[in-house]
N, C-alpha and C. Protein backbone atom coordinates (compact mmCIF):
# COMPACT_ATOMS: atom_id res chain seq x y z
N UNK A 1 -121.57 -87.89 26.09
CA UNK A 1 -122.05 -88.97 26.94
C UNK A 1 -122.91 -89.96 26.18
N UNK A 2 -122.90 -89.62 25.31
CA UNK A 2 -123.82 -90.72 23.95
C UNK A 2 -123.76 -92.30 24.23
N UNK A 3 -122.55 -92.66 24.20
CA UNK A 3 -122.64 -93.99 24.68
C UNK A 3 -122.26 -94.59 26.09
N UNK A 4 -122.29 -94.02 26.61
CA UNK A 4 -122.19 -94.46 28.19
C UNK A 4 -123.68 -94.71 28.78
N UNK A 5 -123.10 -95.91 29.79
CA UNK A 5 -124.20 -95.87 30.77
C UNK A 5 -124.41 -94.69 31.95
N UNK A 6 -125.91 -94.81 32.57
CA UNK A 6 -125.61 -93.88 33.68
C UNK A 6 -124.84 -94.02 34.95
N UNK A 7 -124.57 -95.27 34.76
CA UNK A 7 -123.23 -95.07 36.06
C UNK A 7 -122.18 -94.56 35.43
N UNK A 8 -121.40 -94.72 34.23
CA UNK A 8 -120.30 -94.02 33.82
C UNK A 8 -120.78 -92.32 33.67
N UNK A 9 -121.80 -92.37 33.72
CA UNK A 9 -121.80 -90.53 33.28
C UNK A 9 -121.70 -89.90 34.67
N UNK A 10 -122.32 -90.83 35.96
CA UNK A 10 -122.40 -90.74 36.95
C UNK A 10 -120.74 -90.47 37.34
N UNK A 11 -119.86 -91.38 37.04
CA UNK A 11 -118.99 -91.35 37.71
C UNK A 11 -117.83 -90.04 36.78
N UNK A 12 -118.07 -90.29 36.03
CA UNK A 12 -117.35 -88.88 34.84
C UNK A 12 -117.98 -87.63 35.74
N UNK A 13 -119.03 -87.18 36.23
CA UNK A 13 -119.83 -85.80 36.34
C UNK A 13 -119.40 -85.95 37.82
N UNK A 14 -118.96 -86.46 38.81
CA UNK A 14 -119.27 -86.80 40.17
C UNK A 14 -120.25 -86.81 40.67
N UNK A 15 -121.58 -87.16 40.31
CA UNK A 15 -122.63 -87.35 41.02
C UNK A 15 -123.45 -88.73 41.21
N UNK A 16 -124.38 -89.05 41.67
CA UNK A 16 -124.61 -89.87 41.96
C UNK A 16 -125.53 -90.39 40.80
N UNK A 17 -125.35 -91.93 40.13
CA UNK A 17 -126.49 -92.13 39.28
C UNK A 17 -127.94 -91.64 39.32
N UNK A 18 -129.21 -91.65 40.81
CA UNK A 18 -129.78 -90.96 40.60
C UNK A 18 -129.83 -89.34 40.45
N UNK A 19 -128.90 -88.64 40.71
CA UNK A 19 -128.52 -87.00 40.14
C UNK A 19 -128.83 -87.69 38.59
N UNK A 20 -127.70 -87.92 38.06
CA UNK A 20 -127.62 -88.08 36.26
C UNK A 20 -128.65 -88.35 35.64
N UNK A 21 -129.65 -89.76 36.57
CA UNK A 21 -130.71 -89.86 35.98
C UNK A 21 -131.56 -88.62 35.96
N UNK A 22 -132.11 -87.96 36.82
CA UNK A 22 -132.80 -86.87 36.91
C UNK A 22 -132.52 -85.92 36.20
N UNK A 23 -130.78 -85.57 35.90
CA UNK A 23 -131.00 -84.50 35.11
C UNK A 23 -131.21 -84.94 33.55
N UNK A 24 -130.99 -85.85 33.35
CA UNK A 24 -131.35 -86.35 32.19
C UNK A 24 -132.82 -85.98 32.44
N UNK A 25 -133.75 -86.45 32.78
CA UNK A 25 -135.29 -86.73 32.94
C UNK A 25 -135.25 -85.05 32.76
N UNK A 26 -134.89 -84.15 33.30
CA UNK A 26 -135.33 -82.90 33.09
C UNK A 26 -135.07 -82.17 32.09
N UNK A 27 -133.64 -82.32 31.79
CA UNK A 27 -133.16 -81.96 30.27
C UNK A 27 -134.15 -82.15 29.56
N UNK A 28 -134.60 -83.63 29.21
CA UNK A 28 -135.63 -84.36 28.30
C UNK A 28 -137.05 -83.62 27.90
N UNK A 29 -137.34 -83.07 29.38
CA UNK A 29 -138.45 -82.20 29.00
C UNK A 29 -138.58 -80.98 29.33
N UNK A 30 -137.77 -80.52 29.06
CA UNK A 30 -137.53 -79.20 29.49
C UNK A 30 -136.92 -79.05 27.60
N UNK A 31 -136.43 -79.77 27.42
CA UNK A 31 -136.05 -79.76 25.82
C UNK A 31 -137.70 -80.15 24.99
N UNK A 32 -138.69 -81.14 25.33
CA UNK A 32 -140.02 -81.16 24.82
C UNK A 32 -140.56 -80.13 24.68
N UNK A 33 -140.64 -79.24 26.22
CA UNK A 33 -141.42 -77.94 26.41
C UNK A 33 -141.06 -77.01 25.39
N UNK A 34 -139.49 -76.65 25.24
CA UNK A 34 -139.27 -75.66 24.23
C UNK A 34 -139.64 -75.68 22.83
N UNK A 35 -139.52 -77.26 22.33
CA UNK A 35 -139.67 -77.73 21.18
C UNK A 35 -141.22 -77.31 20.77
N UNK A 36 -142.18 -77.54 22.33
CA UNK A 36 -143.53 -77.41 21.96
C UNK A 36 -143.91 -76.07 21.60
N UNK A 37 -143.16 -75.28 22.85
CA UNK A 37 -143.72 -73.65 22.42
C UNK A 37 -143.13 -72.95 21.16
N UNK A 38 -142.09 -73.56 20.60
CA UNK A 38 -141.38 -73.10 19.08
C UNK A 38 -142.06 -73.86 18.41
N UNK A 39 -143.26 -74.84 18.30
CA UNK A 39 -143.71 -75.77 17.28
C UNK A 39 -143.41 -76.38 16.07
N UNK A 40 -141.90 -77.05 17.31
CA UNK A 40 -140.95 -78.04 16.33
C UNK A 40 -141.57 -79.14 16.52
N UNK A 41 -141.44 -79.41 15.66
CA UNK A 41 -141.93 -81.65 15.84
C UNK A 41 -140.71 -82.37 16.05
N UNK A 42 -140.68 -82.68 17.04
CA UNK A 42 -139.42 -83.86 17.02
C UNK A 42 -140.17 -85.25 16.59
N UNK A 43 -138.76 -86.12 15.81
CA UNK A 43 -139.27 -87.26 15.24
C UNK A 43 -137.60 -88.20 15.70
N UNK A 44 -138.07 -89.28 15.93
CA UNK A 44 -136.96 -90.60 16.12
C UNK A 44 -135.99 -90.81 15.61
């Protein structure tokens, strides 16, 4: 899903753009959290 917008991921996944957005938003830190308690540094 790298280059798509969230309406195309929306419409690829069947859910609704705000679903996609959200799970994105949670993925995101739910991927921070782990990174933090393994004390990886993510960098850009």
């Amino acid at each position: 899903y790298r280059n798509m917008s969230f309406k195309e991921i929306a419409e690829a996944t069947g859910v609704s753009i705000n679903t996609a957005l959200g799970r994105m938003r949670y993925a995101i830190l739910n991927m921070r959290r782990i990174a933090s308690e393994k004390n990886i540094v993510l960098t850009r």
